[in-house]
Protein backbone atom coordinates (compact mmCIF):
# COMPACT_ATOMS: atom_id res chain seq x y z
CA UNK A 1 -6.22 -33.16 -130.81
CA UNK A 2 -4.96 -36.45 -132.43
CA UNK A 3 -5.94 -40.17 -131.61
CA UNK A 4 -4.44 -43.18 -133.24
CA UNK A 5 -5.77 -46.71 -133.08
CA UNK A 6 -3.69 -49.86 -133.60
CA UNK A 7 -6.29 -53.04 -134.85
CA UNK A 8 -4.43 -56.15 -133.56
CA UNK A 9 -6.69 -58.45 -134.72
CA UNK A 10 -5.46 -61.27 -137.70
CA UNK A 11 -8.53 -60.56 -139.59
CA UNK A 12 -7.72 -57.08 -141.28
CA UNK A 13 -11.54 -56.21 -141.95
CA UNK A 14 -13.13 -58.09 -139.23
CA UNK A 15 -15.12 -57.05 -135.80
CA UNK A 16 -12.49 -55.35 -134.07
CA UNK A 17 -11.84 -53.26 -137.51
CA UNK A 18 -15.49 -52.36 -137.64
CA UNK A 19 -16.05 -51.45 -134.00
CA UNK A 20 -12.65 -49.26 -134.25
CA UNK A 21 -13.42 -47.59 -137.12
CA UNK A 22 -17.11 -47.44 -135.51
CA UNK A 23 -15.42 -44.53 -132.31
CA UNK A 24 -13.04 -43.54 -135.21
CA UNK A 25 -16.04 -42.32 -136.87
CA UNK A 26 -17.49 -40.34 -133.83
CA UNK A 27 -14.02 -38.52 -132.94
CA UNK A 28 -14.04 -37.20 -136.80
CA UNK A 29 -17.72 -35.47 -135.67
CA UNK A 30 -15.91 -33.99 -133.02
CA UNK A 31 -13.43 -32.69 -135.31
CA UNK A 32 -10.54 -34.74 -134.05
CA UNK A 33 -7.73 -36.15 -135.92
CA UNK A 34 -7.78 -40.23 -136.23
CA UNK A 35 -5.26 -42.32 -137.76
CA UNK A 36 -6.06 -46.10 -138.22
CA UNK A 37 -3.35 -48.34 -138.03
CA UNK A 38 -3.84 -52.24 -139.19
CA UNK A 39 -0.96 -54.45 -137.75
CA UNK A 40 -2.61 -57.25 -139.80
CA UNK A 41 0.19 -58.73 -142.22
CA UNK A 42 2.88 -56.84 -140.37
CA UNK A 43 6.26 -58.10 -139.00
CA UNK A 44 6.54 -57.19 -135.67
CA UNK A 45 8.79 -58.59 -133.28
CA UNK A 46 8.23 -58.91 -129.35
CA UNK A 47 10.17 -57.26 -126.55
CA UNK A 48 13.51 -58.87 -126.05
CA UNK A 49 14.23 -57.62 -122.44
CA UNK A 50 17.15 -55.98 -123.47
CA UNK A 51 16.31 -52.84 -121.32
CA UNK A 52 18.15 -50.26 -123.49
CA UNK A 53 14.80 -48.41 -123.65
CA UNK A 54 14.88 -47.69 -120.19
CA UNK A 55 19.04 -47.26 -120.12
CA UNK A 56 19.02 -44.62 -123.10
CA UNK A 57 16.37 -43.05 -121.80
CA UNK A 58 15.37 -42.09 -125.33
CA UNK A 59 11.96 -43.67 -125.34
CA UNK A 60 13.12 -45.69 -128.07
CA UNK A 61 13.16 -49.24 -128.59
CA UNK A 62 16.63 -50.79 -129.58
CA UNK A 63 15.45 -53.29 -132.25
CA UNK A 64 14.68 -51.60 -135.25
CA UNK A 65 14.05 -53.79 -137.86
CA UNK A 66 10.29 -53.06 -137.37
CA UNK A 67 7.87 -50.03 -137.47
CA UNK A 68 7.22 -50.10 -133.71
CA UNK A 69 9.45 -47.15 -133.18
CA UNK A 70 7.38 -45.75 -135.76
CA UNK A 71 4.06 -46.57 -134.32
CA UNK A 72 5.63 -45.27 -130.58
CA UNK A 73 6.59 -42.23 -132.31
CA UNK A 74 2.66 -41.39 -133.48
CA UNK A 75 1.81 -42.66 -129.75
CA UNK A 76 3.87 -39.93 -128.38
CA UNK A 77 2.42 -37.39 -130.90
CA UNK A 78 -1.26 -38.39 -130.02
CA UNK A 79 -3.50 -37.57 -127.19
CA UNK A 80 -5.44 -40.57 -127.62
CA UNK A 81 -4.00 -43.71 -128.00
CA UNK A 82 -6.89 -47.01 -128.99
CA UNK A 83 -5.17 -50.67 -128.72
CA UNK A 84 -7.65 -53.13 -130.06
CA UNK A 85 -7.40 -57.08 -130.37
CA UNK A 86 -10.40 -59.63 -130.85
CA UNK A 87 -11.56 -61.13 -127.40
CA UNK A 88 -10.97 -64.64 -128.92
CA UNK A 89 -7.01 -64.11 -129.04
CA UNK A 90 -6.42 -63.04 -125.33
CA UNK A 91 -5.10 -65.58 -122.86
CA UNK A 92 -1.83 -66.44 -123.06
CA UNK A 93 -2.87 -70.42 -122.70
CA UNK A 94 -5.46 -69.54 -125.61
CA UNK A 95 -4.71 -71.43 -129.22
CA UNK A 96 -6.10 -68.23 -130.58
CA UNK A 97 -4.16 -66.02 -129.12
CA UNK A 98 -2.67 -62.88 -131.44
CA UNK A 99 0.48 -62.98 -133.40
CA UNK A 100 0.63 -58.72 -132.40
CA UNK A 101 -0.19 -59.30 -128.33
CA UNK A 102 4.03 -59.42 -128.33
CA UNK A 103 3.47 -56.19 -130.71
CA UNK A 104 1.11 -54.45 -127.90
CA UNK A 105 3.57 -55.72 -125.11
CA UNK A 106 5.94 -54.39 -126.53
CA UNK A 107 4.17 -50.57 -127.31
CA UNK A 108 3.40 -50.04 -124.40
């Protein structure tokens, strides 16, 4: 068994990190393969509504000038997938809000 978590949050060490590596942590005592993956610093665009996704039928996104085929690729090969962002950055009216919420929009 595999799970993969995805820390959305700007701040690459911060709450979110801690609390995600915190179940991270627990799954490993269960002898379960984690992955950790910090979308701090990365370019990531959002969806463009282009529905080729859903006309190839591939399960593949059509821009690829990013990792998120990449990241939907160890989705697909996990049986646990964790999406985490800080509380502060959700909303879209919020001034906080987080440069990866496109990113998660867009992965799942």
């Amino acid at each position: 068994m595999k799970v993969v978590a995805f820390n959305g949050s700007s701040r690459k060490d911060g709450n979110t990190a801690i609390l995600l590596n915190y179940v991270l942590d627990e799954l490993k005592k269960e002898e379960i393969e984690t992955e950790f993956i910090q979308l701090s610093g990365e370019t990531l665009s959002g969806c463009i509504a282009c529905y080729r996704c859903a006309e190839n039928k591939d399960q593949r996104c059509a821009v690829v000038k990013d990792k998120v085929n990449e990241y939907i690729g160890k989705m697909q090969g996990s049986q646990g997938v964790l999406l985490a962002v800080a509380n502060l950055c959700l909303g879209h009216d919020s001034q906080y809000e987080s440069p990866h919420r496109a990113e998660f929009d867009r992965l799942s």
